[in-house]
PDB file of N, CA and C in Angstrom:
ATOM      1  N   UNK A   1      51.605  56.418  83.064  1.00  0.00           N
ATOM      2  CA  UNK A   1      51.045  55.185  83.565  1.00  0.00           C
ATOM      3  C   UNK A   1      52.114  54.109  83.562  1.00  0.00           C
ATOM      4  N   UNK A   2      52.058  53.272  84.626  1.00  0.00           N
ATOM      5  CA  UNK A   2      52.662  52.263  84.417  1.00  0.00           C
ATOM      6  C   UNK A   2      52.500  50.987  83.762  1.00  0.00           C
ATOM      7  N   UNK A   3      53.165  50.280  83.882  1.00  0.00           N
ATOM      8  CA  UNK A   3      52.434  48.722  83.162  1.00  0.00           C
ATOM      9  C   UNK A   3      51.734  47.776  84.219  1.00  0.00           C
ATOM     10  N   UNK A   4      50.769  47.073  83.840  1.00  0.00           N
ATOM     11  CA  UNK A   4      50.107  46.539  84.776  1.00  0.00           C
ATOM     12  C   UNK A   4      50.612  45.557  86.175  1.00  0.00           C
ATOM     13  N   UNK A   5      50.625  44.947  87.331  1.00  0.00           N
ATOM     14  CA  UNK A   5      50.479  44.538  88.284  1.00  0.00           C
ATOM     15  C   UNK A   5      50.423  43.045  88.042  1.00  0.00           C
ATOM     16  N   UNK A   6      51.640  42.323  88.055  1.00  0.00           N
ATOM     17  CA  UNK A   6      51.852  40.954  88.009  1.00  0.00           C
ATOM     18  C   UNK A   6      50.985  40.319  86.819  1.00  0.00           C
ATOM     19  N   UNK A   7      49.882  39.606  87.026  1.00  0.00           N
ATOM     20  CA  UNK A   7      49.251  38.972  85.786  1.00  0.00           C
ATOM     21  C   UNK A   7      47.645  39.534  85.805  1.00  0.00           C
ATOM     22  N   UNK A   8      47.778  40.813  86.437  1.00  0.00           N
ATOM     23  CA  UNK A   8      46.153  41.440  86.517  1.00  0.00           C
ATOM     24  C   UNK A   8      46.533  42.633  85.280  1.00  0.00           C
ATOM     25  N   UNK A   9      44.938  43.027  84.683  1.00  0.00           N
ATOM     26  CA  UNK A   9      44.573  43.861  83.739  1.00  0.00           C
ATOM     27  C   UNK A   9      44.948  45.230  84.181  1.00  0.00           C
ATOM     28  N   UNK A  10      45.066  45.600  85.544  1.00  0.00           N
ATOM     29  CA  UNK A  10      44.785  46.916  85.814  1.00  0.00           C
ATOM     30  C   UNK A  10      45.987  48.061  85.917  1.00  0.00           C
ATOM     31  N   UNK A  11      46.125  48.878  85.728  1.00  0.00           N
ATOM     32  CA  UNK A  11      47.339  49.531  85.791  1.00  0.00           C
ATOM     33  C   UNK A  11      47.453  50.143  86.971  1.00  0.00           C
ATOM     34  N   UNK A  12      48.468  51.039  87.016  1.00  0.00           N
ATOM     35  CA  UNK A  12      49.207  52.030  87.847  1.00  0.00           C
ATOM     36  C   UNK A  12      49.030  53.363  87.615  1.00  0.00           C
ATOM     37  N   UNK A  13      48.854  54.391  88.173  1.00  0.00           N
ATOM     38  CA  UNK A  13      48.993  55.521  88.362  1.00  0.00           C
ATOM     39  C   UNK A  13      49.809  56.047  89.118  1.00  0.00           C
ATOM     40  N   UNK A  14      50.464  56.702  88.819  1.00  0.00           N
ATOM     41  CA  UNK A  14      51.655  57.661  89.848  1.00  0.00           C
ATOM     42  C   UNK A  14      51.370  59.246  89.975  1.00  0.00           C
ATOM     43  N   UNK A  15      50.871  59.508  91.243  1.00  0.00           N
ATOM     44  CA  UNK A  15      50.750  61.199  91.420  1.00  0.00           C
ATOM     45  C   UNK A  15      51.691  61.786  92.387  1.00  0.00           C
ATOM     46  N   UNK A  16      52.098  62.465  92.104  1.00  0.00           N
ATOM     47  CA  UNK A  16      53.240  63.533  92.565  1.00  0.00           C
ATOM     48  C   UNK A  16      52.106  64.816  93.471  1.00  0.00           C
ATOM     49  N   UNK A  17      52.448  64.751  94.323  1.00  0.00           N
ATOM     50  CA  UNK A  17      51.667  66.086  95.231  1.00  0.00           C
ATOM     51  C   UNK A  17      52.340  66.906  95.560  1.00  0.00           C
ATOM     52  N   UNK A  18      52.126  68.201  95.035  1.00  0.00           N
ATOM     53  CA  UNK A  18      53.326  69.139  95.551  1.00  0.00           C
ATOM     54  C   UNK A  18      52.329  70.087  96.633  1.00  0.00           C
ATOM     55  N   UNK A  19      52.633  69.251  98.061  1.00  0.00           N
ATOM     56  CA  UNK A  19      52.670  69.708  99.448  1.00  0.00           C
ATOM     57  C   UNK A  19      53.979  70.399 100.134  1.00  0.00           C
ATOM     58  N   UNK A  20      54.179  71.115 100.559  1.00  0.00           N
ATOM     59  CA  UNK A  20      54.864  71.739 101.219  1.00  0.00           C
ATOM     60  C   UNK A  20      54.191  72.103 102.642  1.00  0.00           C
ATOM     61  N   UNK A  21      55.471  71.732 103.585  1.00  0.00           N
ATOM     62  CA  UNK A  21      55.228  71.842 104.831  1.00  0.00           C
ATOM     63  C   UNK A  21      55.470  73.368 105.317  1.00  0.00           C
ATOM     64  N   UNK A  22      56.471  74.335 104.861  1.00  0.00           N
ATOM     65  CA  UNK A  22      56.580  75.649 105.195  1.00  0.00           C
ATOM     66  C   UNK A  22      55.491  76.251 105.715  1.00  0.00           C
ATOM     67  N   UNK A  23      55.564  76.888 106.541  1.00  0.00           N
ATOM     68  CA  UNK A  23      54.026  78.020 107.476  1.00  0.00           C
ATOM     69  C   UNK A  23      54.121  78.855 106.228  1.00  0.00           C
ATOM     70  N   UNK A  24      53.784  79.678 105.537  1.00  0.00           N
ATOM     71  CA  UNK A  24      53.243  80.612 104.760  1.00  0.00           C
ATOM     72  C   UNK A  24      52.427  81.880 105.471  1.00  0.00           C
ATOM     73  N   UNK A  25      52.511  83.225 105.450  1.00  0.00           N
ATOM     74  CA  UNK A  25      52.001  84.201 106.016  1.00  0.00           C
ATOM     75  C   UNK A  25      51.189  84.732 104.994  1.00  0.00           C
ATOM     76  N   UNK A  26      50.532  83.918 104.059  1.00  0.00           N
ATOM     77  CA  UNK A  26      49.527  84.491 103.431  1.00  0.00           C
ATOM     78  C   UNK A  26      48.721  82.643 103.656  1.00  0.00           C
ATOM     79  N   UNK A  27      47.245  82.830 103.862  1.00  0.00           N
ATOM     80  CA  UNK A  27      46.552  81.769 103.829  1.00  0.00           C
ATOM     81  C   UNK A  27      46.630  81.077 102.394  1.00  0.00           C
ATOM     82  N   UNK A  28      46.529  79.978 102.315  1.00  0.00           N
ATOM     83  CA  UNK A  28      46.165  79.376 101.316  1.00  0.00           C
ATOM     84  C   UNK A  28      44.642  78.570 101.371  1.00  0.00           C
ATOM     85  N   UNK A  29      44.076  79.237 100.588  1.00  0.00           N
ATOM     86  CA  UNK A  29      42.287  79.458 100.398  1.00  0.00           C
ATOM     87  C   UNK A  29      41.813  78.415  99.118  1.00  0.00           C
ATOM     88  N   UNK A  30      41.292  77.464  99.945  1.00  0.00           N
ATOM     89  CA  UNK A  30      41.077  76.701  98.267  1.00  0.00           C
ATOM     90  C   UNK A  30      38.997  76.266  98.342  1.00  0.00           C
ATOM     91  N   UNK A  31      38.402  76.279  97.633  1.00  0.00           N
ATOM     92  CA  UNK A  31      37.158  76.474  97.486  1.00  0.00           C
ATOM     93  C   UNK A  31      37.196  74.823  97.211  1.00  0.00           C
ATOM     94  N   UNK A  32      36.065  74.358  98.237  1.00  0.00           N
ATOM     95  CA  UNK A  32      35.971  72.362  98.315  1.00  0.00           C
ATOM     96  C   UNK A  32      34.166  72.637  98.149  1.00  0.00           C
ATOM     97  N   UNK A  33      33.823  71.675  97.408  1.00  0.00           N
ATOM     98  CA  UNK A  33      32.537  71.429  97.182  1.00  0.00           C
ATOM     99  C   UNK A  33      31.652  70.796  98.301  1.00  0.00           C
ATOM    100  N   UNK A  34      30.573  71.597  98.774  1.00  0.00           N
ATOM    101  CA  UNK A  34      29.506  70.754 100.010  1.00  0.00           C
ATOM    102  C   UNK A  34      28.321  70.512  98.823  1.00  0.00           C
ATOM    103  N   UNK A  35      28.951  68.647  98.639  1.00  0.00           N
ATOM    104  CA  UNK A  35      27.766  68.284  98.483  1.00  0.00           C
ATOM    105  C   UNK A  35      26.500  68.291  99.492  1.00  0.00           C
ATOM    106  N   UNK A  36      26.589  68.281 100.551  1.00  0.00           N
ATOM    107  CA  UNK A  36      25.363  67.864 101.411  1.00  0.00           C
ATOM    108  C   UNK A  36      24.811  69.466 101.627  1.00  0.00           C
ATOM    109  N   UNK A  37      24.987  70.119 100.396  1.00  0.00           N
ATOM    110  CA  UNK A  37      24.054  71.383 100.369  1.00  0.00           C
ATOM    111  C   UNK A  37      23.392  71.052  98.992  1.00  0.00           C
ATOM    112  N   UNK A  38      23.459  70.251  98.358  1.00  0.00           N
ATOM    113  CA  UNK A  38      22.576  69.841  97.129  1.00  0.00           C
ATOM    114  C   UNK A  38      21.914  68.588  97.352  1.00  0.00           C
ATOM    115  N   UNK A  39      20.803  68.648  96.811  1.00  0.00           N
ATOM    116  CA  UNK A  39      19.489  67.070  96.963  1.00  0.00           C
ATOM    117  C   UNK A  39      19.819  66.423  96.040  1.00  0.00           C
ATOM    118  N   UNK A  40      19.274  65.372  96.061  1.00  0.00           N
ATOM    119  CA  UNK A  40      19.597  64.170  95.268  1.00  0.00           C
ATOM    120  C   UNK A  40      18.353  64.649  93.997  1.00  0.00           C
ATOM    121  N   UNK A  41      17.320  64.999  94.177  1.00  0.00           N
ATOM    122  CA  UNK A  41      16.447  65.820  93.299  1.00  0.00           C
ATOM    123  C   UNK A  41      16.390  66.390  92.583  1.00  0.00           C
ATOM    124  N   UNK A  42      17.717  67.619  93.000  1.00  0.00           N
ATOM    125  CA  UNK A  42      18.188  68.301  92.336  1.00  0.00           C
ATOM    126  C   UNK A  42      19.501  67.790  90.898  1.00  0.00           C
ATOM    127  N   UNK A  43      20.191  67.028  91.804  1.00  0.00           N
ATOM    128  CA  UNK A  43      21.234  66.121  90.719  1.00  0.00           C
ATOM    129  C   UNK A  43      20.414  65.544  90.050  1.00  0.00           C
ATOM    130  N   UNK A  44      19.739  64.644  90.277  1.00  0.00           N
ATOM    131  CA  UNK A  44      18.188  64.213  89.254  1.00  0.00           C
ATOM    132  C   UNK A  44      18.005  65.034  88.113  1.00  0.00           C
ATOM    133  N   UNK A  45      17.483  66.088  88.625  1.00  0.00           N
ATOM    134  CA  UNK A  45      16.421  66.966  87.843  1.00  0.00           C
ATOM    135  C   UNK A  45      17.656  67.540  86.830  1.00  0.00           C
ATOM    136  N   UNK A  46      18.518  67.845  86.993  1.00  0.00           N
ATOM    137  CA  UNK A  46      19.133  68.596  86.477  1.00  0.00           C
ATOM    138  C   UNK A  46      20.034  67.619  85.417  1.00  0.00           C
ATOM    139  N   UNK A  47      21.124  66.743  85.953  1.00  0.00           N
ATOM    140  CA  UNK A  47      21.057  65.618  85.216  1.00  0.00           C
ATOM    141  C   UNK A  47      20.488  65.241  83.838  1.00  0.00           C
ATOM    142  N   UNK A  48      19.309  64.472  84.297  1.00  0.00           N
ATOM    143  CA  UNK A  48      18.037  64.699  83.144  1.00  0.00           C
ATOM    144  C   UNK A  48      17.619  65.821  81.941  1.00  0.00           C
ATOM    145  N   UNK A  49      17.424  67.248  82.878  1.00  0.00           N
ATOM    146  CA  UNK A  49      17.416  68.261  81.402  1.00  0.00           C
ATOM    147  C   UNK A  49      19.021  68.404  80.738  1.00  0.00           C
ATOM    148  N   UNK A  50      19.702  68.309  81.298  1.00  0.00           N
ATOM    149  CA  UNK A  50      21.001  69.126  80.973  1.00  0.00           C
ATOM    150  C   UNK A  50      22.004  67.828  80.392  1.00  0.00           C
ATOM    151  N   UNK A  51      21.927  67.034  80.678  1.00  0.00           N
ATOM    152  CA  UNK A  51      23.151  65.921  79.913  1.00  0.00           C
ATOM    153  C   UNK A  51      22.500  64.649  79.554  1.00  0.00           C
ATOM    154  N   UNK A  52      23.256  64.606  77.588  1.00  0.00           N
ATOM    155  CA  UNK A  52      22.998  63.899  77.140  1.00  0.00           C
ATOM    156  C   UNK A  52      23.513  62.377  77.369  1.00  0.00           C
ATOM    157  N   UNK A  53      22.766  61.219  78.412  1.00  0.00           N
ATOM    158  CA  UNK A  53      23.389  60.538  78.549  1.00  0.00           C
ATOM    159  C   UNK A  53      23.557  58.819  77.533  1.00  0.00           C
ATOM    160  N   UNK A  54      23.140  59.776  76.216  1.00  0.00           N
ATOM    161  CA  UNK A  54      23.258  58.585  75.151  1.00  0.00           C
ATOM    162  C   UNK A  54      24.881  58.459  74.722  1.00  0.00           C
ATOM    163  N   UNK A  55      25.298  57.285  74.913  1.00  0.00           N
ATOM    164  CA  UNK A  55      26.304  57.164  74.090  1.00  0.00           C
ATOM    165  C   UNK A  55      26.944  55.528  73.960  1.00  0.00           C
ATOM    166  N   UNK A  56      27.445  54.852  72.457  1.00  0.00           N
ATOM    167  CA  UNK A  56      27.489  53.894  72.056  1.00  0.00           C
ATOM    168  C   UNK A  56      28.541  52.820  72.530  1.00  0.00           C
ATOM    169  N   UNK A  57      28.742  52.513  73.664  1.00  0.00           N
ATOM    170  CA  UNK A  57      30.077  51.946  74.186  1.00  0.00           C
ATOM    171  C   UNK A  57      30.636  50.701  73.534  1.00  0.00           C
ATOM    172  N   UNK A  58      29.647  50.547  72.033  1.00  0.00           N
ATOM    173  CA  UNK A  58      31.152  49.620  71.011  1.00  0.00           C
ATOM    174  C   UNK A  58      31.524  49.921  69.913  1.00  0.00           C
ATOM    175  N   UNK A  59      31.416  51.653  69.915  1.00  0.00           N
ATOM    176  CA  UNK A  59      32.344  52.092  68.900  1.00  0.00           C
ATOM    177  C   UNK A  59      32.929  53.292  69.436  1.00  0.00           C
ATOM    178  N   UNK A  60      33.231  53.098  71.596  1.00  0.00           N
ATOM    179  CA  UNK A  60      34.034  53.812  72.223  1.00  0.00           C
ATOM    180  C   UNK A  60      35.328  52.419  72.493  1.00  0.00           C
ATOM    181  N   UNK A  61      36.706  53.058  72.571  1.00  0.00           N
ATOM    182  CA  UNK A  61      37.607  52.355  73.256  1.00  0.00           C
ATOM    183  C   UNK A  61      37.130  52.649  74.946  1.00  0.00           C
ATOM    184  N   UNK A  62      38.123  52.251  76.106  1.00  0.00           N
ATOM    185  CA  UNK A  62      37.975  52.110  77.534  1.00  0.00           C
ATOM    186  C   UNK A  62      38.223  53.252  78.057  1.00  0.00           C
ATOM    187  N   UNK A  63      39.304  54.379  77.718  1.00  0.00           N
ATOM    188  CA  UNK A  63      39.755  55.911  77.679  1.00  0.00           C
ATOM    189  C   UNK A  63      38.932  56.838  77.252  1.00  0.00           C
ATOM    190  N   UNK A  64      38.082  56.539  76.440  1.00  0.00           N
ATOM    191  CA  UNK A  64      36.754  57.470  75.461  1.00  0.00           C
ATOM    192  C   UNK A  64      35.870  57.436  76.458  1.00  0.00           C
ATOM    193  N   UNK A  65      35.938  56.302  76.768  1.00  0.00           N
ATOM    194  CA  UNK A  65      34.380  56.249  77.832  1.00  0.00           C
ATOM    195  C   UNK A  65      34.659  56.626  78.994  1.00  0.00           C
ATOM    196  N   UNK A  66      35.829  55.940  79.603  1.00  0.00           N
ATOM    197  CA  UNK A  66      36.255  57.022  80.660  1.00  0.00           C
ATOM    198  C   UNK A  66      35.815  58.155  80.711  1.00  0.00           C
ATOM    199  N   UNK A  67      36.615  59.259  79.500  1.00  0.00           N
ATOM    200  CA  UNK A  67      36.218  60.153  79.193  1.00  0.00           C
ATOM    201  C   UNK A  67      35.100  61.067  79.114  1.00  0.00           C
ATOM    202  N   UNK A  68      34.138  60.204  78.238  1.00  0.00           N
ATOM    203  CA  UNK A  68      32.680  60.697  78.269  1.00  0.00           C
ATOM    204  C   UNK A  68      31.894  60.907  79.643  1.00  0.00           C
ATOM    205  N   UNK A  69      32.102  59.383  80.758  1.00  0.00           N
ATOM    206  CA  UNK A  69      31.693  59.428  81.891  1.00  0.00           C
ATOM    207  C   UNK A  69      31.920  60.476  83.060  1.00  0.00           C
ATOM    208  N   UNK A  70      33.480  61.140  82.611  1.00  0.00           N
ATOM    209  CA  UNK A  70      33.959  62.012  83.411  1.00  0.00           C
ATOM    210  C   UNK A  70      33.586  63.535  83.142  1.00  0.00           C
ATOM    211  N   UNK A  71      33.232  63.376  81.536  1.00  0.00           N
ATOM    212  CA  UNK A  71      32.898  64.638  81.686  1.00  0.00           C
ATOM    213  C   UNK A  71      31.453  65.269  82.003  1.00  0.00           C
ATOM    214  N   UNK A  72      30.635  63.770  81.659  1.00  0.00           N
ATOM    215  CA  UNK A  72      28.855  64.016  82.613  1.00  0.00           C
ATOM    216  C   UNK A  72      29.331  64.231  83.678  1.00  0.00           C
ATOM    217  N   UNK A  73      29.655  63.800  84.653  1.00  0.00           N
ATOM    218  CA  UNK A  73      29.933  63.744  86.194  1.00  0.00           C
ATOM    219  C   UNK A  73      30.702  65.106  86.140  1.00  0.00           C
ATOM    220  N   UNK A  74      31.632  65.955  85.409  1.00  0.00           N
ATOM    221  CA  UNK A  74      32.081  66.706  86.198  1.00  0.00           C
ATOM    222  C   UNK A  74      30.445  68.429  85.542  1.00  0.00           C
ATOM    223  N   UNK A  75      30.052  67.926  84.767  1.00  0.00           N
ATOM    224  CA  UNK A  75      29.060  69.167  84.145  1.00  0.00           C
ATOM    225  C   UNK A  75      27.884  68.828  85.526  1.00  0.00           C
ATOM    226  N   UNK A  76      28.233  67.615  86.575  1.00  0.00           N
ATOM    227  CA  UNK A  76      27.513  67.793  87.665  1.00  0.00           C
ATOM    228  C   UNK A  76      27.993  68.280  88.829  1.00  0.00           C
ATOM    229  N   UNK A  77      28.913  67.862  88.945  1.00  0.00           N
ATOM    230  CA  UNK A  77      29.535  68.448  89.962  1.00  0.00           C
ATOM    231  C   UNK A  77      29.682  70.040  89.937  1.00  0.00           C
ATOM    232  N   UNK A  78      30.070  70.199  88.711  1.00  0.00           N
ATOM    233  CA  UNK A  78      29.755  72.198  88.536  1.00  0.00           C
ATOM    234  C   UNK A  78      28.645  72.701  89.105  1.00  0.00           C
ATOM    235  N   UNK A  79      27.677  72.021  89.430  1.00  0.00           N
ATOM    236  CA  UNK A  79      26.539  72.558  89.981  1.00  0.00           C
ATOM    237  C   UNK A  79      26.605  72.957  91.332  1.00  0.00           C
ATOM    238  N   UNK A  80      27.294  71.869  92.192  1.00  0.00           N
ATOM    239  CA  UNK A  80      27.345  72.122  93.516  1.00  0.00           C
ATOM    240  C   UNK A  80      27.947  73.107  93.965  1.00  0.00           C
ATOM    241  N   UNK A  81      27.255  73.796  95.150  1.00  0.00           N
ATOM    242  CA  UNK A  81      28.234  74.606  95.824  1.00  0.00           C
ATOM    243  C   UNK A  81      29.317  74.475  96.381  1.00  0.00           C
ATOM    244  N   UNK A  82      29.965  75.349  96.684  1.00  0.00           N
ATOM    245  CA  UNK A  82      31.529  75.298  97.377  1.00  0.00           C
ATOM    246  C   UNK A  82      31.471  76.198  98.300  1.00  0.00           C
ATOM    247  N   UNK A  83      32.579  76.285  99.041  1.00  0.00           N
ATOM    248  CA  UNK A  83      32.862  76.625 100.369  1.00  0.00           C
ATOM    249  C   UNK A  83      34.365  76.964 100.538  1.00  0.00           C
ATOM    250  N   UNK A  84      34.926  78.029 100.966  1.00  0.00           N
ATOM    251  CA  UNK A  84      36.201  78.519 100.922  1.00  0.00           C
ATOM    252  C   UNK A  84      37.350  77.622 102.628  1.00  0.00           C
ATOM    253  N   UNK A  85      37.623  77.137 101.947  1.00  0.00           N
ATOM    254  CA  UNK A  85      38.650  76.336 103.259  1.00  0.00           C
ATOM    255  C   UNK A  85      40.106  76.912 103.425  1.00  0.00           C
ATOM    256  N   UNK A  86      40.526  77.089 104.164  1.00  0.00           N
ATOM    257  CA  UNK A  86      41.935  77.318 104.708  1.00  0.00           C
ATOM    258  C   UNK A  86      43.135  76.253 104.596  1.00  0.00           C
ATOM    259  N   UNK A  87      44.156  76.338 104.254  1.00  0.00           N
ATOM    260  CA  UNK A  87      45.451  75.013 104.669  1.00  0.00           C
ATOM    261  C   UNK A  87      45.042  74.122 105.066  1.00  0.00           C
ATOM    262  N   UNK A  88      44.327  74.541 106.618  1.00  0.00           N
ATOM    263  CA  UNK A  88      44.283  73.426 107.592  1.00  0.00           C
ATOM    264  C   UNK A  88      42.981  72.384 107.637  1.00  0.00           C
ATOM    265  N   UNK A  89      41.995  73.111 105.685  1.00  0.00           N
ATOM    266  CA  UNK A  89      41.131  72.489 106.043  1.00  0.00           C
ATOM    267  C   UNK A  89      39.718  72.269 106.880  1.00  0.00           C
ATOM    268  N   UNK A  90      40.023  73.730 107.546  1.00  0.00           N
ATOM    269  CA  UNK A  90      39.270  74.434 108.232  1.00  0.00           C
ATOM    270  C   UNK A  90      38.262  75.617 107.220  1.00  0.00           C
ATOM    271  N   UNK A  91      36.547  75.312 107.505  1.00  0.00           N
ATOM    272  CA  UNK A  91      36.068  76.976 106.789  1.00  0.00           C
ATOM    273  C   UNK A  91      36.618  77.694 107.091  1.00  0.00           C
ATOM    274  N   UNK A  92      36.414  78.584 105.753  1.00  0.00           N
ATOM    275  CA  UNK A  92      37.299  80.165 106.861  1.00  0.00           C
ATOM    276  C   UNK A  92      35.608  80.879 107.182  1.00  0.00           C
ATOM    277  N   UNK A  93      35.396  81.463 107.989  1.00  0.00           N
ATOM    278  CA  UNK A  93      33.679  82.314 108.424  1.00  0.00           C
ATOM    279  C   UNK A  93      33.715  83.168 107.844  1.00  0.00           C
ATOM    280  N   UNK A  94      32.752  83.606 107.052  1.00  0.00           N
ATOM    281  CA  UNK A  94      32.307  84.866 106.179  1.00  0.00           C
ATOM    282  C   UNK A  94      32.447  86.186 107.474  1.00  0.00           C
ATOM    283  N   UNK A  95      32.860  87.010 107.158  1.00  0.00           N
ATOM    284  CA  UNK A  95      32.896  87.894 108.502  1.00  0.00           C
ATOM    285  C   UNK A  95      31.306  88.846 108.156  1.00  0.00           C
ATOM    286  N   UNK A  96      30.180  88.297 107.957  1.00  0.00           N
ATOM    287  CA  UNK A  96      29.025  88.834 107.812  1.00  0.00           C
ATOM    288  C   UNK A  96      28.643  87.949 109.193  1.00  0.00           C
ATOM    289  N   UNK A  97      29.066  86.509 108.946  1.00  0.00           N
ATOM    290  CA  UNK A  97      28.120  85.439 109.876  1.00  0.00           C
ATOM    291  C   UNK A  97      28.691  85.722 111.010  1.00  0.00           C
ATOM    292  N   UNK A  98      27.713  86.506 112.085  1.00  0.00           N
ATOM    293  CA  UNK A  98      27.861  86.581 113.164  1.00  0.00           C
ATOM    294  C   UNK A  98      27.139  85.308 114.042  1.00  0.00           C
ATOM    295  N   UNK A  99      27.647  85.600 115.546  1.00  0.00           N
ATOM    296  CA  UNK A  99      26.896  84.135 116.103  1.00  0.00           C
ATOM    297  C   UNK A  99      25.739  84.214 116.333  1.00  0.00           C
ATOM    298  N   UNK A 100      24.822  85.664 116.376  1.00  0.00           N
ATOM    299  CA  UNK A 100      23.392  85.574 116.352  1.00  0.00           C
ATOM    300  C   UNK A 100      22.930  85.303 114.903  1.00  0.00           C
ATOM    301  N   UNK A 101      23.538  85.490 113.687  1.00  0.00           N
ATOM    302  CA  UNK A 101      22.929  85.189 112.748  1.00  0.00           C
ATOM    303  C   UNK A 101      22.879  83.340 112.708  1.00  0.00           C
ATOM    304  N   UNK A 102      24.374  83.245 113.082  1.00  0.00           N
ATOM    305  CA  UNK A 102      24.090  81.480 113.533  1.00  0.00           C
ATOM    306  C   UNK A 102      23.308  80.943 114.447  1.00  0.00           C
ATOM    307  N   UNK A 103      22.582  81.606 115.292  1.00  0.00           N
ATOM    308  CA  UNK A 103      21.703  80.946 116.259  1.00  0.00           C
ATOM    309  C   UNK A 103      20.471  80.638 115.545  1.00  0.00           C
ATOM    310  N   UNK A 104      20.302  81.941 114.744  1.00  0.00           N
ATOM    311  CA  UNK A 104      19.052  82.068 113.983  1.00  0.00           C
ATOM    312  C   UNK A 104      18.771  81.040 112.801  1.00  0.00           C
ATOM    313  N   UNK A 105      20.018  80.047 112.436  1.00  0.00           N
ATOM    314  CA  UNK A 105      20.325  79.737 111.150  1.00  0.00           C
ATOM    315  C   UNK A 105      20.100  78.239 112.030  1.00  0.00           C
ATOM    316  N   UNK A 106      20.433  78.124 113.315  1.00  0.00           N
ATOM    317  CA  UNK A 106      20.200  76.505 113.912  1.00  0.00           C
ATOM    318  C   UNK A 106      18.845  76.422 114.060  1.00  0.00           C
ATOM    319  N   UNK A 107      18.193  76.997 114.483  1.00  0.00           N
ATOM    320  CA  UNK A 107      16.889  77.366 114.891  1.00  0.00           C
ATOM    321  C   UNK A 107      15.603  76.935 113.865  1.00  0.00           C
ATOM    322  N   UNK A 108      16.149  77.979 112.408  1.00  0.00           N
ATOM    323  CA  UNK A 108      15.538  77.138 111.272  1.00  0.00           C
ATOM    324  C   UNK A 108      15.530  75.703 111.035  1.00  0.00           C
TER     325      UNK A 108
END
């Protein structure tokens, strides 16, 4: 981290992305989460039984709570499904889903 931004509280972060432009002859396959295949009902419901959202924020420092907050949010996000994407960011198609099974799947 850096030190804060003229006479404001907030700091700096510095991330390093290791992108590479090279074509690669093997795909690179990375699994991205579709939220808009989970309800808000469901984050609700689940939410509620599954995480404890008691906790005392003045005998947490600003990093603790961070902390705590990030790790409810990510025991939610585990829930959602994912979806296998390509480099480009593109789905890759299950080679089951044919285009009549997709006609059938708009239709519903």
């Amino acid at each position: 981290m850096k030190s804060p931004l003229g006479k404001s509280d907030h700091s700096c972060i510095k991330v390093d992305l290791g992108v590479s432009s090279g074509n690669s002859s093997v795909p690179n396959v990375s699994n991205k989460q579709k939220w808009c295949k989970i309800t808000n009902d469901e984050i609700l419901d689940f939410s509620i039984k599954n995480i404890d959202w008691n906790f005392s924020c003045d005998q947490l420092n600003a990093e603790d709570m961070l902390r705590e907050i990030s790790d409810k949010l990510k025991e939610i996000s585990d829930i959602v499904h994912t979806m296998p994407y390509d480099s480009s960011n593109v789905p890759i198609k299950l080679p089951w889903y044919t285009s009549a099974l997709k006609r059938k799947h708009q239709k519903k």
